[in-house]
PDB file of N, CA and C in Angstrom:
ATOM      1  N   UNK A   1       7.607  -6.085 -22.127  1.00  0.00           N
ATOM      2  CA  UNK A   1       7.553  -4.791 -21.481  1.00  0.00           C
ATOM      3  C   UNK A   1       8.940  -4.342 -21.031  1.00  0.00           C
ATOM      4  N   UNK A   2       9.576  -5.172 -20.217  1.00  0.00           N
ATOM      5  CA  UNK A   2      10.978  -4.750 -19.958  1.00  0.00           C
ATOM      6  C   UNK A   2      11.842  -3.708 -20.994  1.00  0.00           C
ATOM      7  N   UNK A   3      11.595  -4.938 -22.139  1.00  0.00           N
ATOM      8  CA  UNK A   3      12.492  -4.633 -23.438  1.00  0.00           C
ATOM      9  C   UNK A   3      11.951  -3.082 -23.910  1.00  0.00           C
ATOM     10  N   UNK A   4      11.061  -2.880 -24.124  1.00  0.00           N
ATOM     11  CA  UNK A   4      10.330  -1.248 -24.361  1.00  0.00           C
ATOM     12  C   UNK A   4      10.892  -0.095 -23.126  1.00  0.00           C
ATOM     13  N   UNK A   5      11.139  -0.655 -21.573  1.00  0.00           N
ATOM     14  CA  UNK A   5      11.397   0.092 -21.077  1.00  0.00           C
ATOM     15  C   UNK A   5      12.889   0.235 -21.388  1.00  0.00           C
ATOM     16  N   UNK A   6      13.771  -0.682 -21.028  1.00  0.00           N
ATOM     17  CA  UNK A   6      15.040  -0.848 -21.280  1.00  0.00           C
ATOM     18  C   UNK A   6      15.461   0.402 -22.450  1.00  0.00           C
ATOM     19  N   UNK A   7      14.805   0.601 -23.582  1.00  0.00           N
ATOM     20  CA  UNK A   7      14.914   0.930 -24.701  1.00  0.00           C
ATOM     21  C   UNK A   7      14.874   2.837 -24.519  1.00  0.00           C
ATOM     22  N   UNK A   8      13.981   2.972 -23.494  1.00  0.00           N
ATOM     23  CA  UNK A   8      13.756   4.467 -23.425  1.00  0.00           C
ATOM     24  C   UNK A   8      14.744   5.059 -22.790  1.00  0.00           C
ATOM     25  N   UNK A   9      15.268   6.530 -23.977  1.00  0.00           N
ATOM     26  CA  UNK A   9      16.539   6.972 -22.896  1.00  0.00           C
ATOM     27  C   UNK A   9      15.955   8.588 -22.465  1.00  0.00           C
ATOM     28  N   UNK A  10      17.260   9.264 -22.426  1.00  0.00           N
ATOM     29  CA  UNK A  10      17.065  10.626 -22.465  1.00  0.00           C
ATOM     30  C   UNK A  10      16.842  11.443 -23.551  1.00  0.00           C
ATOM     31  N   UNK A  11      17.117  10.873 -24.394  1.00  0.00           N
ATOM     32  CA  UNK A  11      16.652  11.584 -26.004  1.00  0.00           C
ATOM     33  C   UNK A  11      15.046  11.313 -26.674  1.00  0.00           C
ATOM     34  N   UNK A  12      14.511  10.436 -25.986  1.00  0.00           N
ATOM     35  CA  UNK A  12      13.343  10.204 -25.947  1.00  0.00           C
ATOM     36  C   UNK A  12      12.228  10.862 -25.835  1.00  0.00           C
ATOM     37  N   UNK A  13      11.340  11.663 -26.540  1.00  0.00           N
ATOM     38  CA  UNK A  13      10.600  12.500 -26.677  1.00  0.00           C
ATOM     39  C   UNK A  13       8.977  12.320 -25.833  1.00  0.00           C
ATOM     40  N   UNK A  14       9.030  10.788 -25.943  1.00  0.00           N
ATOM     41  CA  UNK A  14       7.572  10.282 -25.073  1.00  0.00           C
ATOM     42  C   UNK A  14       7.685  10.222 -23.488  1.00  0.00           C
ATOM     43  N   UNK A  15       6.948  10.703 -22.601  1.00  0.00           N
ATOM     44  CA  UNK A  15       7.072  10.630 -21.472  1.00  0.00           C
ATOM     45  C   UNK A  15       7.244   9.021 -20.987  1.00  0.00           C
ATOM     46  N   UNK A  16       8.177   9.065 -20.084  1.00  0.00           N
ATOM     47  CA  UNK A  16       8.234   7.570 -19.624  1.00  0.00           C
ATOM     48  C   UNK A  16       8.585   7.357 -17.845  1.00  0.00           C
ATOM     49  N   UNK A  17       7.385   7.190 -17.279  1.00  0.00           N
ATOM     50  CA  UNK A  17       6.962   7.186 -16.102  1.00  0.00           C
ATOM     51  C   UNK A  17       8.382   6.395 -14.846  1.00  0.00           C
ATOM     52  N   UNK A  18       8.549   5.254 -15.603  1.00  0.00           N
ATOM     53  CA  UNK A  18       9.754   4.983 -14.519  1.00  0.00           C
ATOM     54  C   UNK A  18      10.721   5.660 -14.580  1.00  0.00           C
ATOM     55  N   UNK A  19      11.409   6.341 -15.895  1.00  0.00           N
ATOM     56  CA  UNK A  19      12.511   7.053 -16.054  1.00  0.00           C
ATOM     57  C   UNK A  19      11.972   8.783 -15.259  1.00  0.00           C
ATOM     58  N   UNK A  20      11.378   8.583 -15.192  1.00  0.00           N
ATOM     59  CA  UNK A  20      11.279  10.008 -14.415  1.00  0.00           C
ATOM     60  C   UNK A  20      10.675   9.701 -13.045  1.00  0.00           C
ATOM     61  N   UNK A  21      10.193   8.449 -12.726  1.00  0.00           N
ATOM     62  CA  UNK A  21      10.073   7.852 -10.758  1.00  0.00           C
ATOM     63  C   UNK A  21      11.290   7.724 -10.541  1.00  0.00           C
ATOM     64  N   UNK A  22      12.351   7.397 -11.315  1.00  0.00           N
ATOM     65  CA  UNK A  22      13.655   7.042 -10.661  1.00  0.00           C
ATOM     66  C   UNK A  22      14.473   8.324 -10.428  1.00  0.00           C
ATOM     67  N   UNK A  23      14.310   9.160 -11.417  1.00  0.00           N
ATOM     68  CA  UNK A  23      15.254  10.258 -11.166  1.00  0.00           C
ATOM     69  C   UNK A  23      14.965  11.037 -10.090  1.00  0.00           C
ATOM     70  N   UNK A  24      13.566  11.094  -9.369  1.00  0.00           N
ATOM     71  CA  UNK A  24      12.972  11.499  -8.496  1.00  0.00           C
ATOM     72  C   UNK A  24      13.853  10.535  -7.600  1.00  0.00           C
ATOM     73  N   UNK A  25      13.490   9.602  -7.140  1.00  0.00           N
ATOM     74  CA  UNK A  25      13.745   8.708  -6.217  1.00  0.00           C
ATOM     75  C   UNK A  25      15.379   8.337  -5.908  1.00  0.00           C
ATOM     76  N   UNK A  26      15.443   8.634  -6.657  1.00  0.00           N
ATOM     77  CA  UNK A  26      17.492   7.934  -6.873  1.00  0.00           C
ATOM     78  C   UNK A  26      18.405   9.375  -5.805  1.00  0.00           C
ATOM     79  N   UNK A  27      17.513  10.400  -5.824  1.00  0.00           N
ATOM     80  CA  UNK A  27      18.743  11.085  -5.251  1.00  0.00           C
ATOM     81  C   UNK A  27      18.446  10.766  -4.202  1.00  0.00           C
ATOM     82  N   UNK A  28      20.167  10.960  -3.116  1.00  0.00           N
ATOM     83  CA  UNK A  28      20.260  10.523  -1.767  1.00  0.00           C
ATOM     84  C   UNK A  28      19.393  11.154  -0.864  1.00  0.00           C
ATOM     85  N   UNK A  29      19.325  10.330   0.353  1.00  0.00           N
ATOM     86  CA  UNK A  29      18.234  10.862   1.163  1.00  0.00           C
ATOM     87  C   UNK A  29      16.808  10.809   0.588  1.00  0.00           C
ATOM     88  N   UNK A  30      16.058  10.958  -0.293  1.00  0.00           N
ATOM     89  CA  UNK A  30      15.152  11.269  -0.457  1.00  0.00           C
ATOM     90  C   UNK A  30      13.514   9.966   0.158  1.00  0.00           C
ATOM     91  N   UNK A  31      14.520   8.468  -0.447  1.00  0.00           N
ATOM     92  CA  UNK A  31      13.493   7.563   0.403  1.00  0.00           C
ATOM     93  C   UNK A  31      14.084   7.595   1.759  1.00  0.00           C
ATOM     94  N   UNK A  32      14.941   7.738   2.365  1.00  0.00           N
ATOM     95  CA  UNK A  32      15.268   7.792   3.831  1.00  0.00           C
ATOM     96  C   UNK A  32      14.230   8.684   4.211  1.00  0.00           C
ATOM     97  N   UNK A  33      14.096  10.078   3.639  1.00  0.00           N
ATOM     98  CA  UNK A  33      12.896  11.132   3.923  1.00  0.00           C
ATOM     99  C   UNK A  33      11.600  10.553   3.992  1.00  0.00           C
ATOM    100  N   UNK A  34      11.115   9.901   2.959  1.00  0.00           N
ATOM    101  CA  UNK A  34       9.581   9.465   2.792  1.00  0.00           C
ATOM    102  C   UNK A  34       9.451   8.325   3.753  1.00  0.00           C
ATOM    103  N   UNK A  35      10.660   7.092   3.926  1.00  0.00           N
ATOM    104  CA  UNK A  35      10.440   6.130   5.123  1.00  0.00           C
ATOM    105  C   UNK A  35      10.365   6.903   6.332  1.00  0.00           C
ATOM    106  N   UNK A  36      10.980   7.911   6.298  1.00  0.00           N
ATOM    107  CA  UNK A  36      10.570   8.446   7.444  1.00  0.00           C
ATOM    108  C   UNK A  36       9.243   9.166   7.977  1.00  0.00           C
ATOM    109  N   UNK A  37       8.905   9.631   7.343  1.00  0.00           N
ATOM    110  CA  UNK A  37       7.483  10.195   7.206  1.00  0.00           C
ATOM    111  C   UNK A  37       6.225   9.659   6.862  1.00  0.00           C
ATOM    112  N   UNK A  38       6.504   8.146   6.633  1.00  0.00           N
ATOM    113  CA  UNK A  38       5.291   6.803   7.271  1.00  0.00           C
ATOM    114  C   UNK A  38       4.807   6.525   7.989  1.00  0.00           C
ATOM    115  N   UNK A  39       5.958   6.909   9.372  1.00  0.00           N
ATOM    116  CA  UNK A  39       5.082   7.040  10.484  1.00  0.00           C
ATOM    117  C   UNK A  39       4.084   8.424  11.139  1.00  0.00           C
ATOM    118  N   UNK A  40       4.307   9.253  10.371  1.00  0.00           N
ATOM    119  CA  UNK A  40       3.152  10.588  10.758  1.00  0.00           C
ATOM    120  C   UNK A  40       4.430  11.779   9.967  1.00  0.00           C
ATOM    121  N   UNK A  41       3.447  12.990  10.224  1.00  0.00           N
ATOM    122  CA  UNK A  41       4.258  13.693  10.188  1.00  0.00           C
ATOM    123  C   UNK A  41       5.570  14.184  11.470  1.00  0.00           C
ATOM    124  N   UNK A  42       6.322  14.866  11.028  1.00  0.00           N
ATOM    125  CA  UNK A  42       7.642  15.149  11.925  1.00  0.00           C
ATOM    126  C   UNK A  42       8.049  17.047  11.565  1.00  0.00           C
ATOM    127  N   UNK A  43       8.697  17.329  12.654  1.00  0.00           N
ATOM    128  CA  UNK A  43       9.043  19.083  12.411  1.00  0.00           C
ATOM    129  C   UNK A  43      10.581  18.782  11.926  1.00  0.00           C
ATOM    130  N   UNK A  44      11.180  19.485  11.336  1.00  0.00           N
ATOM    131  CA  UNK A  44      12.153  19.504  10.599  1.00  0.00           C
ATOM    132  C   UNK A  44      13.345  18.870  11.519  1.00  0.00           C
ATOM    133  N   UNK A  45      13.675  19.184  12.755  1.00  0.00           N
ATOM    134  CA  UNK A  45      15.073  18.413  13.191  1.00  0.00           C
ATOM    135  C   UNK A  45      14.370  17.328  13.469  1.00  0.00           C
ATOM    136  N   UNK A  46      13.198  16.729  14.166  1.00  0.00           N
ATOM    137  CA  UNK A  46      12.980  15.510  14.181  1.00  0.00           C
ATOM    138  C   UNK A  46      12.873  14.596  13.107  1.00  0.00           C
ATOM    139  N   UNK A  47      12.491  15.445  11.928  1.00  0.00           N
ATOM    140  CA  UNK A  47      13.006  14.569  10.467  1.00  0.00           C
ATOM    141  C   UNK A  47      14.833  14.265   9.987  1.00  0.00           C
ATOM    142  N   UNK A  48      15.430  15.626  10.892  1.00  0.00           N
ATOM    143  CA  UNK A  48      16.734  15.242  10.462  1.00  0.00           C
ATOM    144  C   UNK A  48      17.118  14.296  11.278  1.00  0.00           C
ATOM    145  N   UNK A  49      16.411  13.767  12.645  1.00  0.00           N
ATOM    146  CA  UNK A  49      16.970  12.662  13.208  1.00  0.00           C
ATOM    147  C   UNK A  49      17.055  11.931  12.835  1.00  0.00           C
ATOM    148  N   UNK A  50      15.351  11.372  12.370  1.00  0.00           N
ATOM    149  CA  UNK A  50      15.179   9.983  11.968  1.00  0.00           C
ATOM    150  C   UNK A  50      15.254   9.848  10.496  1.00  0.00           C
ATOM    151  N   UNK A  51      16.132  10.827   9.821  1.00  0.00           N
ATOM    152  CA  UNK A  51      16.817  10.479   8.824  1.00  0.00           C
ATOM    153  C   UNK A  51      18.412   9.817   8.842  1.00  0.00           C
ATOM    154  N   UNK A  52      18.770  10.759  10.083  1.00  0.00           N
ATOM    155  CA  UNK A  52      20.466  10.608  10.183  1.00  0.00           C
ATOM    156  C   UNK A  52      21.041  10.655   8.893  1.00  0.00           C
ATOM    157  N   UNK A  53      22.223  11.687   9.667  1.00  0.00           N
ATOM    158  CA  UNK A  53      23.580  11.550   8.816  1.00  0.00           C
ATOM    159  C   UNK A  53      23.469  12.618   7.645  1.00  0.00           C
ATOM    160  N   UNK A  54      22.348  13.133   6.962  1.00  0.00           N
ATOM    161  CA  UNK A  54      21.871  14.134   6.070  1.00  0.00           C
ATOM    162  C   UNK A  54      21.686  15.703   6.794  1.00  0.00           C
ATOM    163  N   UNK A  55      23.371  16.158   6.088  1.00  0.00           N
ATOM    164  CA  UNK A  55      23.147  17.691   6.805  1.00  0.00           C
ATOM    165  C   UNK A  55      22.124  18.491   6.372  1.00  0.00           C
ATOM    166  N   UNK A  56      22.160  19.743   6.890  1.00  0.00           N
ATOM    167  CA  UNK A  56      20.572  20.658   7.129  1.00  0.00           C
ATOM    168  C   UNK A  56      20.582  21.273   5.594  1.00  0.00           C
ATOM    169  N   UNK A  57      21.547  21.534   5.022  1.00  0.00           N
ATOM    170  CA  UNK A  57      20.891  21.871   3.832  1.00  0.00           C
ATOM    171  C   UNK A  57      20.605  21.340   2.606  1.00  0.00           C
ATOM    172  N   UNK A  58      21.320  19.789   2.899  1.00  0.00           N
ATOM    173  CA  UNK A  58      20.677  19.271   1.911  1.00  0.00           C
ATOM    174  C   UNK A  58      19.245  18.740   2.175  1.00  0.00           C
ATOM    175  N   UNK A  59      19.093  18.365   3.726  1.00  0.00           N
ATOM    176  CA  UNK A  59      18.047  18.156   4.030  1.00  0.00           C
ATOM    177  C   UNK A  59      17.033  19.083   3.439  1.00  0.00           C
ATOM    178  N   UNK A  60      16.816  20.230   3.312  1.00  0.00           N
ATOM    179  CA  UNK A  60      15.865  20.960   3.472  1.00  0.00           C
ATOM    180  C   UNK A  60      15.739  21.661   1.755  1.00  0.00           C
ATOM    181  N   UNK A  61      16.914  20.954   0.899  1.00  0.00           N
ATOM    182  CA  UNK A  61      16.730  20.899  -0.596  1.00  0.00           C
ATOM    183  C   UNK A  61      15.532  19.848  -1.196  1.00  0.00           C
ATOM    184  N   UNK A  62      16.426  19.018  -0.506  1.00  0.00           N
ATOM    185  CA  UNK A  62      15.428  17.698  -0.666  1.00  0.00           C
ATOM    186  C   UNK A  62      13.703  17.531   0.010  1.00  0.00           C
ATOM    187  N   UNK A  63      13.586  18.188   1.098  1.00  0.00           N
ATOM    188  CA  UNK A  63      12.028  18.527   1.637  1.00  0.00           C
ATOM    189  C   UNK A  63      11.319  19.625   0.447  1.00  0.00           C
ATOM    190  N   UNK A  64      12.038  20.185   0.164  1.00  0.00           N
ATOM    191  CA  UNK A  64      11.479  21.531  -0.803  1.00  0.00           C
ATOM    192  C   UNK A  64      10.808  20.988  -2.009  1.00  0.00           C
ATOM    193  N   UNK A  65      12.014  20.244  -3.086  1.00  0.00           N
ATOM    194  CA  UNK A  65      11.798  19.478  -4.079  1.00  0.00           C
ATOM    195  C   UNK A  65      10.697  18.455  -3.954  1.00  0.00           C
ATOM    196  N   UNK A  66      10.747  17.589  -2.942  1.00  0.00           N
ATOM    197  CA  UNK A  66       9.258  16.986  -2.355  1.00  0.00           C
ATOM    198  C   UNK A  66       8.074  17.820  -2.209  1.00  0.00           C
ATOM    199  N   UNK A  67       8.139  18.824  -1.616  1.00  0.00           N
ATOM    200  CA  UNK A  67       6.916  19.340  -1.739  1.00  0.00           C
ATOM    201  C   UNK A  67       6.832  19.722  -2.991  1.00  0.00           C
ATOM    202  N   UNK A  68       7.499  20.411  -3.715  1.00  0.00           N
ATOM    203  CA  UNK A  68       7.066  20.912  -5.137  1.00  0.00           C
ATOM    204  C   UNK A  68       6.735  19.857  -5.445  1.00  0.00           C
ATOM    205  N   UNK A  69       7.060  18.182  -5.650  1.00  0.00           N
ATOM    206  CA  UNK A  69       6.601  17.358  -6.925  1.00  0.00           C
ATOM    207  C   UNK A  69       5.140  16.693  -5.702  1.00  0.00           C
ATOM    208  N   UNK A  70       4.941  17.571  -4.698  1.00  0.00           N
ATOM    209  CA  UNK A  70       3.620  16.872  -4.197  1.00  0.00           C
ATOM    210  C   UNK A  70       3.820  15.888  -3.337  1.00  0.00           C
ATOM    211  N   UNK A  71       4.523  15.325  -3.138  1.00  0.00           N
ATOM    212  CA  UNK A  71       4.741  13.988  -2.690  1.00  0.00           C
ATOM    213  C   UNK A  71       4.607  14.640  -0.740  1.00  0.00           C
ATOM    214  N   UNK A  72       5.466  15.554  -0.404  1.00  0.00           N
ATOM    215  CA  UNK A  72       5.137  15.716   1.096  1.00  0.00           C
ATOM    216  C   UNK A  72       4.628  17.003   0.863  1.00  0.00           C
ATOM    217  N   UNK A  73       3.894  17.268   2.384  1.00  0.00           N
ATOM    218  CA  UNK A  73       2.977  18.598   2.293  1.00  0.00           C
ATOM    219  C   UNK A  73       4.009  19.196   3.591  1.00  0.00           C
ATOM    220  N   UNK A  74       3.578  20.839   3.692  1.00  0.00           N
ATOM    221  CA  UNK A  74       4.251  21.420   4.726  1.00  0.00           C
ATOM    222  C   UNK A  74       3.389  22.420   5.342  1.00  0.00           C
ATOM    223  N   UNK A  75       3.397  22.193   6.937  1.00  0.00           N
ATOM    224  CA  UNK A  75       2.724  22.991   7.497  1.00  0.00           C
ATOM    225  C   UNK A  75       3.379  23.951   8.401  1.00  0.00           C
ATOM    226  N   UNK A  76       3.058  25.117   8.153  1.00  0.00           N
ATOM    227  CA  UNK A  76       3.681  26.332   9.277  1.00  0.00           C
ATOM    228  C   UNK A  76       2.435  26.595  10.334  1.00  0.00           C
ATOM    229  N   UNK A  77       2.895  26.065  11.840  1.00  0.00           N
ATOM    230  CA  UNK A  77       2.056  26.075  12.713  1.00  0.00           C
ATOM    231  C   UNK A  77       2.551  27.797  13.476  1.00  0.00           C
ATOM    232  N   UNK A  78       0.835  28.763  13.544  1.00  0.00           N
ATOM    233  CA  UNK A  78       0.948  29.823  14.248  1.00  0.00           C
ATOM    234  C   UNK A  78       1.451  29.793  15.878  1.00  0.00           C
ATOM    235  N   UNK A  79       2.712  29.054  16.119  1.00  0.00           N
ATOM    236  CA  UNK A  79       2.868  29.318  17.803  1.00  0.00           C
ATOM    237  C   UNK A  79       4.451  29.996  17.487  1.00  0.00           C
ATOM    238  N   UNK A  80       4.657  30.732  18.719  1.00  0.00           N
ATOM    239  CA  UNK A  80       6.385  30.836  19.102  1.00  0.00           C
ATOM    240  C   UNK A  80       6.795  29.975  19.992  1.00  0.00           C
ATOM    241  N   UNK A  81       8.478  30.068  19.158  1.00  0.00           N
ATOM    242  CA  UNK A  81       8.442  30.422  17.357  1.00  0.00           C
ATOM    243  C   UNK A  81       7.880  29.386  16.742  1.00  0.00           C
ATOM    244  N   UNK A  82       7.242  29.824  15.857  1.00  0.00           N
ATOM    245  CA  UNK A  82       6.790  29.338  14.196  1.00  0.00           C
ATOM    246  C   UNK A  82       7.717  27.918  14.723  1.00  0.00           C
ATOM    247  N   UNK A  83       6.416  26.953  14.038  1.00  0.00           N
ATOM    248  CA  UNK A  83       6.857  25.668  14.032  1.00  0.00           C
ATOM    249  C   UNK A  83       6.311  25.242  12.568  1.00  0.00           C
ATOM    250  N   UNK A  84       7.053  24.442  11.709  1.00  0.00           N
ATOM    251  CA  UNK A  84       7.081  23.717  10.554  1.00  0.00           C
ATOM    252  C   UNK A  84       7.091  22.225  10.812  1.00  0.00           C
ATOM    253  N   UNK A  85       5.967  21.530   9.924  1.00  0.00           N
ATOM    254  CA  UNK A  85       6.060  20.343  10.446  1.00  0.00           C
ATOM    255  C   UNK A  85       6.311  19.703   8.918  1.00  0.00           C
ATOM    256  N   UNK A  86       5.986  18.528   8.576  1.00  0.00           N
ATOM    257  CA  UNK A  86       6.353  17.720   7.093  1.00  0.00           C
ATOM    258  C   UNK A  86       5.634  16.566   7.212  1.00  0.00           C
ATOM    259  N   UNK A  87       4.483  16.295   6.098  1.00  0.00           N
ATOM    260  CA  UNK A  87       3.714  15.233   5.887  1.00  0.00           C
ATOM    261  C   UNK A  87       3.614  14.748   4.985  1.00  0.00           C
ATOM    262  N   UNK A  88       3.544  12.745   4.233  1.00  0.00           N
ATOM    263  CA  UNK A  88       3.861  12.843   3.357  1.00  0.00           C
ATOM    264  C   UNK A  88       1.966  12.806   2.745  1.00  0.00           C
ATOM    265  N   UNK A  89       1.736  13.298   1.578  1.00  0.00           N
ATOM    266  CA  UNK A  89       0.859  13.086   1.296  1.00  0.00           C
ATOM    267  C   UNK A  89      -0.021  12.502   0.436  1.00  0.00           C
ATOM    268  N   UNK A  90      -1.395  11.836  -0.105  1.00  0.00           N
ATOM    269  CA  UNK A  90      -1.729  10.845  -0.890  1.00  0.00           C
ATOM    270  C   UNK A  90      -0.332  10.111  -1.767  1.00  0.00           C
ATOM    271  N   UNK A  91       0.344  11.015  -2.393  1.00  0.00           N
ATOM    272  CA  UNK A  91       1.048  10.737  -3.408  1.00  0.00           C
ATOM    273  C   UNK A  91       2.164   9.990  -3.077  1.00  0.00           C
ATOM    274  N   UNK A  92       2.727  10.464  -1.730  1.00  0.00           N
ATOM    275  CA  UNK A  92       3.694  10.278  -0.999  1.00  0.00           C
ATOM    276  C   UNK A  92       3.776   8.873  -0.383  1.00  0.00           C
ATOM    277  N   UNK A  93       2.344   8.671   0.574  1.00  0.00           N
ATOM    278  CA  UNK A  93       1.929   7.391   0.917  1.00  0.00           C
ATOM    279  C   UNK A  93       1.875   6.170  -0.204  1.00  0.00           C
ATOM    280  N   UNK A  94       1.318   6.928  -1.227  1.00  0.00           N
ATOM    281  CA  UNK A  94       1.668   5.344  -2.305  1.00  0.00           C
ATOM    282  C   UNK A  94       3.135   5.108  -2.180  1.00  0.00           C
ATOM    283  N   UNK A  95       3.922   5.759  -1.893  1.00  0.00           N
ATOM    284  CA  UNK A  95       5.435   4.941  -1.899  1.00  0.00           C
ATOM    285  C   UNK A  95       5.728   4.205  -0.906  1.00  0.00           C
ATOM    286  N   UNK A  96       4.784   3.658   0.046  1.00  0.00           N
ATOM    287  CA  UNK A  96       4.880   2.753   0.805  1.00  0.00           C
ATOM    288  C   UNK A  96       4.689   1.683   0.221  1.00  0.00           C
ATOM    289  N   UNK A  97       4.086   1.376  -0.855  1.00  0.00           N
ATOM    290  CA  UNK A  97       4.719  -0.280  -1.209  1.00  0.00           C
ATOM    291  C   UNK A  97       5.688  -0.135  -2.277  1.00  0.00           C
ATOM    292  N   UNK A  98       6.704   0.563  -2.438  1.00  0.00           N
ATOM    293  CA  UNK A  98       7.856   0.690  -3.233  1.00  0.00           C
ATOM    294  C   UNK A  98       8.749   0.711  -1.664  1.00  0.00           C
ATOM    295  N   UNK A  99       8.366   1.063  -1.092  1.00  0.00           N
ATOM    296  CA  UNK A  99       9.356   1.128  -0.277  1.00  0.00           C
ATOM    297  C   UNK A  99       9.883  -0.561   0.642  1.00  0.00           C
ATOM    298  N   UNK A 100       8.317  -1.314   0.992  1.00  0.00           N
ATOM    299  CA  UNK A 100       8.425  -2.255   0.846  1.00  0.00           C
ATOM    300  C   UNK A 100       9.090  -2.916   0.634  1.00  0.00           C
ATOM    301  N   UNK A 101       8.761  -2.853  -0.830  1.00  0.00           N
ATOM    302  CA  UNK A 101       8.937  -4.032  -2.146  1.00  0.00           C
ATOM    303  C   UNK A 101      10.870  -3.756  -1.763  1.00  0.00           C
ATOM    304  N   UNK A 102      11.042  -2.649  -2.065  1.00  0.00           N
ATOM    305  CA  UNK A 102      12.923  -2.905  -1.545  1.00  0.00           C
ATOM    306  C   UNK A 102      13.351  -2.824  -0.059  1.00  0.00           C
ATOM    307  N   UNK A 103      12.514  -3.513   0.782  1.00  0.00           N
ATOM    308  CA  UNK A 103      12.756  -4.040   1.951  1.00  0.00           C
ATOM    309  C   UNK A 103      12.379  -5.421   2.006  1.00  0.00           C
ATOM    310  N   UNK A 104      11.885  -5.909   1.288  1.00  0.00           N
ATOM    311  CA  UNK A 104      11.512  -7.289   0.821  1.00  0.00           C
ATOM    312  C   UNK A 104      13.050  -7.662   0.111  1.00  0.00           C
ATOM    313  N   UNK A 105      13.170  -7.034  -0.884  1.00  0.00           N
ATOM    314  CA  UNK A 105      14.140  -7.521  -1.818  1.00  0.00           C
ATOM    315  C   UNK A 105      15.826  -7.931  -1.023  1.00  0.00           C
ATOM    316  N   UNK A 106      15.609  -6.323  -0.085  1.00  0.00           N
ATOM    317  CA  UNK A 106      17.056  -5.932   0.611  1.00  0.00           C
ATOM    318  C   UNK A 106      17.031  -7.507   1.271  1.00  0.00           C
ATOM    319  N   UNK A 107      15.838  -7.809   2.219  1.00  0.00           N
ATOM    320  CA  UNK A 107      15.877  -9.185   3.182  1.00  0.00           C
ATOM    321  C   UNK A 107      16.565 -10.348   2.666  1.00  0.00           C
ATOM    322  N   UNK A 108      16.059 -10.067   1.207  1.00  0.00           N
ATOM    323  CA  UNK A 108      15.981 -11.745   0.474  1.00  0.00           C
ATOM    324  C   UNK A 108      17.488 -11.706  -0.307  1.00  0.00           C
ATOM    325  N   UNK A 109      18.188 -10.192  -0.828  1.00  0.00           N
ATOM    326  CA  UNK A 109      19.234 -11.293  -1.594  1.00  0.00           C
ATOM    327  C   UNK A 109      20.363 -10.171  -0.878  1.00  0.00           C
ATOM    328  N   UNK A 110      20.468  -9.167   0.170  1.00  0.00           N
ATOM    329  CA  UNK A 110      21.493  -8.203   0.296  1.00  0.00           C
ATOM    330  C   UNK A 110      21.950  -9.564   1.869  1.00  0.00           C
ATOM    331  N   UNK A 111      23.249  -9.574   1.764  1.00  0.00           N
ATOM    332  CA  UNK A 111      24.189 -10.084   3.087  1.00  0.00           C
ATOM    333  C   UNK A 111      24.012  -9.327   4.224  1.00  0.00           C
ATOM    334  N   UNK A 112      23.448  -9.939   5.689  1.00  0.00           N
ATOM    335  CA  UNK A 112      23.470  -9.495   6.159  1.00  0.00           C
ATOM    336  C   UNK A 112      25.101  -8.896   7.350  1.00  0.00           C
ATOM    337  N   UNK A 113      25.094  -7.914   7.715  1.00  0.00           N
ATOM    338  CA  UNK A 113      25.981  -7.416   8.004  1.00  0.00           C
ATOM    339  C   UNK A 113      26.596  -7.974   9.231  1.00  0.00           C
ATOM    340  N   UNK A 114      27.467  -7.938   9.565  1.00  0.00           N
ATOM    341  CA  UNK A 114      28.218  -9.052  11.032  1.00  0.00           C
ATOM    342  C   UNK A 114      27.631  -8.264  12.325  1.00  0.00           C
ATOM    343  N   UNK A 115      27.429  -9.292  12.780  1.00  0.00           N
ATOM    344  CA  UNK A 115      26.990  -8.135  14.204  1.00  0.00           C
ATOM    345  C   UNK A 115      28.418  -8.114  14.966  1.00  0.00           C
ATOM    346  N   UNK A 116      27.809  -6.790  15.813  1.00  0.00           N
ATOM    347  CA  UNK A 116      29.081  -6.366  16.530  1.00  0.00           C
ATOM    348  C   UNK A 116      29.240  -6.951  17.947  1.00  0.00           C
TER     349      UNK A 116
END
């Protein structure tokens, strides 16, 4: 199986599911976004908190693109002012054991960093 995936590129005419989970997934911020949104939903600066470090407009490229591919949902709550909140949804939640799985991995072979 490897070897079949290994093999599929961009000129490749057959759909191929990891090559298009990764291109999703690979841009920055985007699992920082979904780990973040494991624990419930969040309104937009409280997502830029507990993202850190990701300014507001890329932030809010990257929430957009999520909702289009489904993965988080968005709600505009009727109070003043208008509050927007961000949830991730069915689709979204399955990336909790991908997310895992490279928090498992990070534990087991990444160095841990010196404490200060």
């Amino acid at each position: 199986m490897a070897k079949a995936i290994a093999e599929t590129t961009e000129a490749d005419h057959s759909f191929c599911p990891v090559y298009e989970a990764i291109n999703v997934l690979q841009e920055k911020w985007t699992l920082h976004i979904i780990r973040s949104l494991l624990d419930g939903s969040k309104g937009f600066n409280e997502l830029s908190r507990a993202v850190g470090g990701c300014n507001p407009a890329t932030l809010a490229q990257r929430v957009e693109k999520l909702e289009h591919l489904g993965i988080i949902s968005k709600t505009i709550h009727s109070t003043m002012p208008p509050r927007t909140s961000y949830a991730l949804t069915e689709a979204g939640q399955a990336l909790q054991a991908v997310i895992e799985a490279i928090d498992r991995w990070g534990r087991r072979y990444l160095p841990k960093p010196p404490e200060r």
